[in-house]
PDB file of N, CA and C in Angstrom:
ATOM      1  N   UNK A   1      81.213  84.339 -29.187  1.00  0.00           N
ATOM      2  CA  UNK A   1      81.708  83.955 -27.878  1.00  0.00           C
ATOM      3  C   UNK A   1      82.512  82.655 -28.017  1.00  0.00           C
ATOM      4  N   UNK A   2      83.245  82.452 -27.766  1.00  0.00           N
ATOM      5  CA  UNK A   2      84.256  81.677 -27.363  1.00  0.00           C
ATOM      6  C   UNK A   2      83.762  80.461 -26.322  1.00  0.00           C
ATOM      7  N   UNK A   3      84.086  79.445 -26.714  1.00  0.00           N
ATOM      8  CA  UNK A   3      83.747  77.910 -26.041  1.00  0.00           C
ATOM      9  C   UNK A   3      84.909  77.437 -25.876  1.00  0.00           C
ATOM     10  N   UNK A   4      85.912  77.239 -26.627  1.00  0.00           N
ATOM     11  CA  UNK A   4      87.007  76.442 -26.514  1.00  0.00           C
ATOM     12  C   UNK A   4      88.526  77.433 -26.412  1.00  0.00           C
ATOM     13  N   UNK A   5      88.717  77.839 -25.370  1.00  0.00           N
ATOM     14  CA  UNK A   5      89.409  79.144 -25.510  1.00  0.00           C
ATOM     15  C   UNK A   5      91.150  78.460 -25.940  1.00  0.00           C
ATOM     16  N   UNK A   6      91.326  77.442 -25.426  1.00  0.00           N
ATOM     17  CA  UNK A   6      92.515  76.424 -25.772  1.00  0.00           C
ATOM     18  C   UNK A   6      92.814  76.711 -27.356  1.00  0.00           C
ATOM     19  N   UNK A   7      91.859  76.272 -27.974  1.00  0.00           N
ATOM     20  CA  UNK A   7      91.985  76.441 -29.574  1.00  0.00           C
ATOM     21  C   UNK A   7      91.252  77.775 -30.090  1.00  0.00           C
ATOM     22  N   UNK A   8      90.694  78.617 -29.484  1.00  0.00           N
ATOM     23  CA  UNK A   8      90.108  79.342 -30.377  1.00  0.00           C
ATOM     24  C   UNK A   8      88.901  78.855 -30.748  1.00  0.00           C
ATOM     25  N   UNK A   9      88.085  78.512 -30.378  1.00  0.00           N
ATOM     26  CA  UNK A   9      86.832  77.640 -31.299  1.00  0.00           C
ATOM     27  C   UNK A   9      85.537  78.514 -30.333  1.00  0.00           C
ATOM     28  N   UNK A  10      84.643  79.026 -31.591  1.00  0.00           N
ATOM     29  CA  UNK A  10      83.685  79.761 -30.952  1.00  0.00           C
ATOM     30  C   UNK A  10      82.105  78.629 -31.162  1.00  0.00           C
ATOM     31  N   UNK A  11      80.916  79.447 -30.510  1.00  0.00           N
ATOM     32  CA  UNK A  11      79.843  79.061 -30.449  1.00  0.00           C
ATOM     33  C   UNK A  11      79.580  79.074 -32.043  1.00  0.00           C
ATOM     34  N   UNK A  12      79.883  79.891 -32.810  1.00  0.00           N
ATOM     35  CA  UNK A  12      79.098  79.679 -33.930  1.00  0.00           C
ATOM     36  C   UNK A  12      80.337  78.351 -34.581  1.00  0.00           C
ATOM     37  N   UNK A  13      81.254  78.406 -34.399  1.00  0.00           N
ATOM     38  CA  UNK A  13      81.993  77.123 -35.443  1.00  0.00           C
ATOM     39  C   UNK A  13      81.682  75.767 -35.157  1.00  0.00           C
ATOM     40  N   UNK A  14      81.197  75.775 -33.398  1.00  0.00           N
ATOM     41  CA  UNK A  14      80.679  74.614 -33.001  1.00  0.00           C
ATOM     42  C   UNK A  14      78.994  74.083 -33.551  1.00  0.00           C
ATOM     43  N   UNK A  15      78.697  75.262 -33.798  1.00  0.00           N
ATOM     44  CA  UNK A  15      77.379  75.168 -34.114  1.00  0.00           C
ATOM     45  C   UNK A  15      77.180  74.754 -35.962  1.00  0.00           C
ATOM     46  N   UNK A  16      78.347  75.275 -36.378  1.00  0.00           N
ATOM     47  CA  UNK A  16      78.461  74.633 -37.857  1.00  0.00           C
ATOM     48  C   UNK A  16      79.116  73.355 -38.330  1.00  0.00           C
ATOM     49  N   UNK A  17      79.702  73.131 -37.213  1.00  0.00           N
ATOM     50  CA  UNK A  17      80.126  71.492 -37.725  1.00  0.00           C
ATOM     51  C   UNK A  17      79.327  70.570 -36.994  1.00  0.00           C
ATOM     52  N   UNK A  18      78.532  70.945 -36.340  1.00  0.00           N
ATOM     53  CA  UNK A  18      77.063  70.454 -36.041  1.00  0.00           C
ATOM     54  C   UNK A  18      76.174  70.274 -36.676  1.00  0.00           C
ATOM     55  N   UNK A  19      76.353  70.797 -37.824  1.00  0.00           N
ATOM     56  CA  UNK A  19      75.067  71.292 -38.772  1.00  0.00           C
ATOM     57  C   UNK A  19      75.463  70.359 -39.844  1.00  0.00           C
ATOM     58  N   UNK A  20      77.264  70.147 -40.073  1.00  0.00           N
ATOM     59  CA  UNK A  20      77.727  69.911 -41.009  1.00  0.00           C
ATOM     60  C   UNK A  20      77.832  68.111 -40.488  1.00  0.00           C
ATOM     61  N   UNK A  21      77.370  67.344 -39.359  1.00  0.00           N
ATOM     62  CA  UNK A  21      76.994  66.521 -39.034  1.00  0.00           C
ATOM     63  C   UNK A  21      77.707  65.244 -37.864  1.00  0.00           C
ATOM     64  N   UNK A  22      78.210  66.634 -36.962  1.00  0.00           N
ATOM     65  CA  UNK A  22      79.126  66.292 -35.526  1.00  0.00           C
ATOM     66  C   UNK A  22      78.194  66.388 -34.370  1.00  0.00           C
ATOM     67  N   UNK A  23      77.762  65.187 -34.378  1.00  0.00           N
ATOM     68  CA  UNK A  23      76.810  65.302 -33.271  1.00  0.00           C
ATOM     69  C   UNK A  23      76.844  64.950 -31.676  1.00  0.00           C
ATOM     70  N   UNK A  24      78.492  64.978 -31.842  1.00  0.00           N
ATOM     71  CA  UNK A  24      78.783  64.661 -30.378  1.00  0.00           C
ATOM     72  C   UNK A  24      79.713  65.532 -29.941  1.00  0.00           C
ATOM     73  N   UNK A  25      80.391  65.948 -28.894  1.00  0.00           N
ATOM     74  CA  UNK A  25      81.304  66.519 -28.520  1.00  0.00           C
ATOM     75  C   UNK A  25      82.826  65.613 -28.765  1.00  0.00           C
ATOM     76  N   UNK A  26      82.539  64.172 -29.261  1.00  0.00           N
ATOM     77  CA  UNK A  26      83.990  63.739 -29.449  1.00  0.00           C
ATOM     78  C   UNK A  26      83.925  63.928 -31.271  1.00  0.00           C
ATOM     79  N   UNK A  27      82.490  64.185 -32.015  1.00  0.00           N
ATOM     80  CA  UNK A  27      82.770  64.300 -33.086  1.00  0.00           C
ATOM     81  C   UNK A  27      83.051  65.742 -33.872  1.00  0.00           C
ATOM     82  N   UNK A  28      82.467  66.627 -32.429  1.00  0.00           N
ATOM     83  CA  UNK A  28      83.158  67.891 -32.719  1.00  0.00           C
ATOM     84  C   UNK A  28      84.914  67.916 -32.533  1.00  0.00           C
ATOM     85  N   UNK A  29      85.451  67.384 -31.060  1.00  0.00           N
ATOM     86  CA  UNK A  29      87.064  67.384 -31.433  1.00  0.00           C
ATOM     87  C   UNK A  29      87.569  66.639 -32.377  1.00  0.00           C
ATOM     88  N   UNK A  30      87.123  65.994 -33.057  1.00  0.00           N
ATOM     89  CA  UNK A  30      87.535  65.609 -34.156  1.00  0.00           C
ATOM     90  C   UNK A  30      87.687  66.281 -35.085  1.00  0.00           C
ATOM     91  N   UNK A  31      86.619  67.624 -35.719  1.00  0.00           N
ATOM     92  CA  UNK A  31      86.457  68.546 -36.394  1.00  0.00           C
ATOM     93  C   UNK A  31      87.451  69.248 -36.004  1.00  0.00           C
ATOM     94  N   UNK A  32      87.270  70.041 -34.767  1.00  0.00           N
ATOM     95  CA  UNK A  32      88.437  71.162 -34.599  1.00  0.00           C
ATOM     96  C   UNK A  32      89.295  71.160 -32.998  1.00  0.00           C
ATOM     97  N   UNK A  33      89.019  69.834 -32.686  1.00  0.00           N
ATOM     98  CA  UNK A  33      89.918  69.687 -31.344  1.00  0.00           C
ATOM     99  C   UNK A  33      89.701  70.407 -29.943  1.00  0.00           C
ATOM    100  N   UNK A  34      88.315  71.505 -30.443  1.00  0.00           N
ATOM    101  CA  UNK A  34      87.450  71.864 -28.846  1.00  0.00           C
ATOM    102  C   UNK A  34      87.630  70.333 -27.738  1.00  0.00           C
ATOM    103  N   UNK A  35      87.840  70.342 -26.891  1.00  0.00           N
ATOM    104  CA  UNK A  35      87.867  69.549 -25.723  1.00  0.00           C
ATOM    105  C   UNK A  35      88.911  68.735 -25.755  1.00  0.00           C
ATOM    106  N   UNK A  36      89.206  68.420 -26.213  1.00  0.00           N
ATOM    107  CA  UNK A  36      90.817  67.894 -26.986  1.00  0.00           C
ATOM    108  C   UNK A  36      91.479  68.214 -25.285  1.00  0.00           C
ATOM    109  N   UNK A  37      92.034  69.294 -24.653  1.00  0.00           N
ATOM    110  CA  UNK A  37      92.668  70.103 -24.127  1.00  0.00           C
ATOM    111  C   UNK A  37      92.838  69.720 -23.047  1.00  0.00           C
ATOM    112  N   UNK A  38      91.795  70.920 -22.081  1.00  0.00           N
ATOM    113  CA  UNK A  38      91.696  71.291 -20.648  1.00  0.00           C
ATOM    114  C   UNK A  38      90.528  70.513 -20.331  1.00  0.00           C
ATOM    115  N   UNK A  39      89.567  70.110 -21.476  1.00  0.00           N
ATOM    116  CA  UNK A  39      88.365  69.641 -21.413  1.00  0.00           C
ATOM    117  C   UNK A  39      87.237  70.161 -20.667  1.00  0.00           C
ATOM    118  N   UNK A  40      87.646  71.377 -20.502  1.00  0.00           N
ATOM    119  CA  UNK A  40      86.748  72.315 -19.609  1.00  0.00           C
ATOM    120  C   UNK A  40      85.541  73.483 -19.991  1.00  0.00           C
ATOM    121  N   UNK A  41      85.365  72.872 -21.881  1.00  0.00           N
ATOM    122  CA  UNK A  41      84.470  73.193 -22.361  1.00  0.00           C
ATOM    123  C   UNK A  41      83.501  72.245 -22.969  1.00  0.00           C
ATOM    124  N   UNK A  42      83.740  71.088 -22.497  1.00  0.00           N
ATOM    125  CA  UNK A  42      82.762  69.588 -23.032  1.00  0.00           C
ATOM    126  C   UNK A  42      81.779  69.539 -22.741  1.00  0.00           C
ATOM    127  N   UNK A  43      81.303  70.416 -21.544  1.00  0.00           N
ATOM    128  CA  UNK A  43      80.099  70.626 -20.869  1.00  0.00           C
ATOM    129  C   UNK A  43      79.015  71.630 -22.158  1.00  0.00           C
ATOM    130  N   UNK A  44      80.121  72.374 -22.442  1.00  0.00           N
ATOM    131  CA  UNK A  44      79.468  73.432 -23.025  1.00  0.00           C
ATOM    132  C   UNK A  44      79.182  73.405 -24.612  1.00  0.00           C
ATOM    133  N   UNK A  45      79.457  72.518 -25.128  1.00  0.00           N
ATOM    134  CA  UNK A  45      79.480  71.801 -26.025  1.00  0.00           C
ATOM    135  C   UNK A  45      78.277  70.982 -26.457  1.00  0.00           C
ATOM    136  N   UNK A  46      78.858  70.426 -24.963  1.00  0.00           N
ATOM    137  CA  UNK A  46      77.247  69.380 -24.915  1.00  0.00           C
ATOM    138  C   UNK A  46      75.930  70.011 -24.565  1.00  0.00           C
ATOM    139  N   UNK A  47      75.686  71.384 -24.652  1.00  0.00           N
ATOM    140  CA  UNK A  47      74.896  72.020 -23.830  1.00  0.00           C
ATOM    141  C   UNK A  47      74.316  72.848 -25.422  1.00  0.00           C
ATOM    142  N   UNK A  48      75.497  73.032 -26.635  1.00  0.00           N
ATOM    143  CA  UNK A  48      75.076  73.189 -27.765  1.00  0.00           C
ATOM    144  C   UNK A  48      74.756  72.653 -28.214  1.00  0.00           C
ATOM    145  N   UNK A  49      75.130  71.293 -28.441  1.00  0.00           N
ATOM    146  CA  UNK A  49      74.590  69.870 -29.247  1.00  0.00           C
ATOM    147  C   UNK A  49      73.034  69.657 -29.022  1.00  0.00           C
ATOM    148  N   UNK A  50      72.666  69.844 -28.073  1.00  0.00           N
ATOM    149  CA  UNK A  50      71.681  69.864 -27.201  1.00  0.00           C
ATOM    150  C   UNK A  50      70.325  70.254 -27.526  1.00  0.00           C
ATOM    151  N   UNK A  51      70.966  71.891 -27.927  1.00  0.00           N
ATOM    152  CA  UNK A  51      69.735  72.473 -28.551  1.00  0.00           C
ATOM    153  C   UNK A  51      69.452  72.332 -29.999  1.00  0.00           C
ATOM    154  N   UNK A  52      70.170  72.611 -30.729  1.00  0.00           N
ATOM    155  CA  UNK A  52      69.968  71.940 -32.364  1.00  0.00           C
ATOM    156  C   UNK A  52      69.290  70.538 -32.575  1.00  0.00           C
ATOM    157  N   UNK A  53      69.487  70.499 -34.012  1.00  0.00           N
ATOM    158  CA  UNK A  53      68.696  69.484 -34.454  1.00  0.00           C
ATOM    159  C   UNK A  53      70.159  68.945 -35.075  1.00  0.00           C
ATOM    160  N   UNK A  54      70.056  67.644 -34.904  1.00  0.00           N
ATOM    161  CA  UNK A  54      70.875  67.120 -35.465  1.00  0.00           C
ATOM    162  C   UNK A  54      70.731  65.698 -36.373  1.00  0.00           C
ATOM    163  N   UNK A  55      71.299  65.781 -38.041  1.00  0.00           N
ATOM    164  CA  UNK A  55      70.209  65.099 -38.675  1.00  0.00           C
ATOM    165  C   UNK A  55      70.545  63.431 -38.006  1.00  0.00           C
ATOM    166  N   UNK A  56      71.861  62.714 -37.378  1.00  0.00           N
ATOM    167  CA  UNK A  56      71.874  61.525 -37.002  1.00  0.00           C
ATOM    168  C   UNK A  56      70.652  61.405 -35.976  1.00  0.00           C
ATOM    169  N   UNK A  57      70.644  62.365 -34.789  1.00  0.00           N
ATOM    170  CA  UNK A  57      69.633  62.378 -33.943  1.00  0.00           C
ATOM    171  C   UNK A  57      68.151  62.255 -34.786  1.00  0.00           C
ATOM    172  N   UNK A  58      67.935  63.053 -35.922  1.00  0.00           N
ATOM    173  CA  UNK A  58      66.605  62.789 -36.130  1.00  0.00           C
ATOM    174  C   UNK A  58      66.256  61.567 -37.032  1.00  0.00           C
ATOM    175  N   UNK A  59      67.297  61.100 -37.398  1.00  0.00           N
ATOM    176  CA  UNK A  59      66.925  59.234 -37.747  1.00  0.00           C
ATOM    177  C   UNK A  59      66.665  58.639 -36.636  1.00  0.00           C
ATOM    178  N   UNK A  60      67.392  58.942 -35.607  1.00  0.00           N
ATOM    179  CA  UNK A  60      67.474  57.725 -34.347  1.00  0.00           C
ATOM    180  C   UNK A  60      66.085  57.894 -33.778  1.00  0.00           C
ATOM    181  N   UNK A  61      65.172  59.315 -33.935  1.00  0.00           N
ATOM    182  CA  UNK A  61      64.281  59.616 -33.418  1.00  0.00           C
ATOM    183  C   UNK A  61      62.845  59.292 -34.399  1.00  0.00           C
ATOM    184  N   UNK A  62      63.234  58.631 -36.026  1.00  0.00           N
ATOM    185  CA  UNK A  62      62.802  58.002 -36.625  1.00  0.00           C
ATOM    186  C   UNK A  62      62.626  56.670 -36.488  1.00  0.00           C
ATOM    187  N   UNK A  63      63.815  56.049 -35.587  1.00  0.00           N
ATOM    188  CA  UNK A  63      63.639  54.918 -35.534  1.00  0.00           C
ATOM    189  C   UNK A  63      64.904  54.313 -36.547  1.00  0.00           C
ATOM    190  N   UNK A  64      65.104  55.490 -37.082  1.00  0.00           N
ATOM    191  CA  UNK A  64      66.127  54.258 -38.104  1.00  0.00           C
ATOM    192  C   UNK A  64      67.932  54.908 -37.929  1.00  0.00           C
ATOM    193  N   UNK A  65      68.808  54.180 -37.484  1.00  0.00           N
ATOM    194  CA  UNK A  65      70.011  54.426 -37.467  1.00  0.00           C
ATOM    195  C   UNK A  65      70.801  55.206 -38.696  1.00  0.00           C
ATOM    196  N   UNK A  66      71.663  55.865 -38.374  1.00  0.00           N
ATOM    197  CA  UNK A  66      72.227  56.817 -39.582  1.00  0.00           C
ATOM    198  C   UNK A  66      73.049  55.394 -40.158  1.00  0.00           C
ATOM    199  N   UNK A  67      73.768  54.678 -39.414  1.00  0.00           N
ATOM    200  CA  UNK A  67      74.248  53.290 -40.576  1.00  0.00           C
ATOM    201  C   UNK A  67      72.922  52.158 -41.725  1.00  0.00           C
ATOM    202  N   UNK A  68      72.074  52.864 -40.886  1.00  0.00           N
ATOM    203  CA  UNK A  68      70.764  51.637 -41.799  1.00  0.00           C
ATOM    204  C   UNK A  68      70.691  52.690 -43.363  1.00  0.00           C
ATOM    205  N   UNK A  69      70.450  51.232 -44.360  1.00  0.00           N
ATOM    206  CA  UNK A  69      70.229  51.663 -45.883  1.00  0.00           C
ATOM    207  C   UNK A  69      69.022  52.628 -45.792  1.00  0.00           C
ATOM    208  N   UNK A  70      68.416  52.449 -47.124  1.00  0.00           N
ATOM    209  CA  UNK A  70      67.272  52.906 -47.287  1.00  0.00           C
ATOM    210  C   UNK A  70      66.268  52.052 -46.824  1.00  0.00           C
ATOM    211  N   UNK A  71      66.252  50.856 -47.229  1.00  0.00           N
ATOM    212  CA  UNK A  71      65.228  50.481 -46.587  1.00  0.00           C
ATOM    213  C   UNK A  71      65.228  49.749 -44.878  1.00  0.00           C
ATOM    214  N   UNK A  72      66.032  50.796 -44.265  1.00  0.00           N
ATOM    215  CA  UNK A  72      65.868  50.731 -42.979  1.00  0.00           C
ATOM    216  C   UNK A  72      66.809  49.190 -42.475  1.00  0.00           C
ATOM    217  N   UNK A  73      67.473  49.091 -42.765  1.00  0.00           N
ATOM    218  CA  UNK A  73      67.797  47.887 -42.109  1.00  0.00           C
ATOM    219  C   UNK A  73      69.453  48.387 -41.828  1.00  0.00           C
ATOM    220  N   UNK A  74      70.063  47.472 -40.556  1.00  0.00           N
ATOM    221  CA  UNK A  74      71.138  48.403 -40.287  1.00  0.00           C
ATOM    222  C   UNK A  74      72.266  47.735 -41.214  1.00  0.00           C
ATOM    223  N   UNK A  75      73.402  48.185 -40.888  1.00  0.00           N
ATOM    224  CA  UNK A  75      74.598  48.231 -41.798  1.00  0.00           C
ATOM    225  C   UNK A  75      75.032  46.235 -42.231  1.00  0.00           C
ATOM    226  N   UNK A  76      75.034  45.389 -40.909  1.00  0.00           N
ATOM    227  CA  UNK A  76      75.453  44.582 -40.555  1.00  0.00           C
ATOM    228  C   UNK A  76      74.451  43.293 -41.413  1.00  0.00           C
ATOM    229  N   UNK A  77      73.012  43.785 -41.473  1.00  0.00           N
ATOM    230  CA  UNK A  77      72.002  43.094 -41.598  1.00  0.00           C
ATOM    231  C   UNK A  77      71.829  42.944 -42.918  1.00  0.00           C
ATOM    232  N   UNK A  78      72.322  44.429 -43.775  1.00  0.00           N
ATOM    233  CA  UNK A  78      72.753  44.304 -45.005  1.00  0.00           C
ATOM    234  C   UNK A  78      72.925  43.611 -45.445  1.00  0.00           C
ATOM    235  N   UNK A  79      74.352  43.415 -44.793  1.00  0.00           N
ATOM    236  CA  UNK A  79      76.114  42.905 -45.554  1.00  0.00           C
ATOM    237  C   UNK A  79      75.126  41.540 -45.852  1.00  0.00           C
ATOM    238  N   UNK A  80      74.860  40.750 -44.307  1.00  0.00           N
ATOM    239  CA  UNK A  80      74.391  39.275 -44.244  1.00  0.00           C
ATOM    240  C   UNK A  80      73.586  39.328 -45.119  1.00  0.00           C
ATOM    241  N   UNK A  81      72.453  39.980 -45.550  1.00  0.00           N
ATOM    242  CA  UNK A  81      71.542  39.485 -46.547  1.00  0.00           C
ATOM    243  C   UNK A  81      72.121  39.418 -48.009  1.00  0.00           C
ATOM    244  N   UNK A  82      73.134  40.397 -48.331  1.00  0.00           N
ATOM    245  CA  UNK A  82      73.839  40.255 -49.315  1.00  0.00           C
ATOM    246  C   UNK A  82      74.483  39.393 -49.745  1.00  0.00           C
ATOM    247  N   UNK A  83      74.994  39.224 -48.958  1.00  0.00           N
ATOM    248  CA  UNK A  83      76.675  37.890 -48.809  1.00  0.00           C
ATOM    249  C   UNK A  83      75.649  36.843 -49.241  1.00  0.00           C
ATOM    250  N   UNK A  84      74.420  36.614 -48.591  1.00  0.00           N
ATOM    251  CA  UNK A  84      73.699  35.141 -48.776  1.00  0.00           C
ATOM    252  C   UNK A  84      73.164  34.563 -50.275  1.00  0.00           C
TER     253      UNK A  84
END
């Protein structure tokens, strides 16, 4: 079925660059330009994003940001401890 009829972009392609780690509807038009358009499938988009698992979502739901290292600290907090 068809989501993004502007481009051609179906439920399953949205659902694989989801997987492949587009966890938003602006990081899906980025992938393939769904909503880009008429924007009259962003809803529906967001309504896929939704149900999946998505691995940024399941850090954030860890507690730890997809920019934080390994040992959990975020991108910024890094740099500073480094630089020092």
């Amino acid at each position: 079925m068809f989501v993004c009829s502007c481009f051609g972009i179906t439920e399953q392609q949205v659902k694989q660059h989801a997987e492949d780690g587009a966890c938003t509807p602006r990081q899906i038009a980025s992938a393939c330009k769904a909503g880009t358009d008429c924007g009259g499938c962003v809803r529906r988009i967001q309504a896929l994003l939704g149900r999946g698992s998505c691995p940024r979502r399941e850090l954030a739901d860890q507690g730890r940001s997809p920019l934080a290292d390994v040992a959990g600290r975020p991108a910024a907090v890094r740099m500073t401890v480094e630089a020092a």
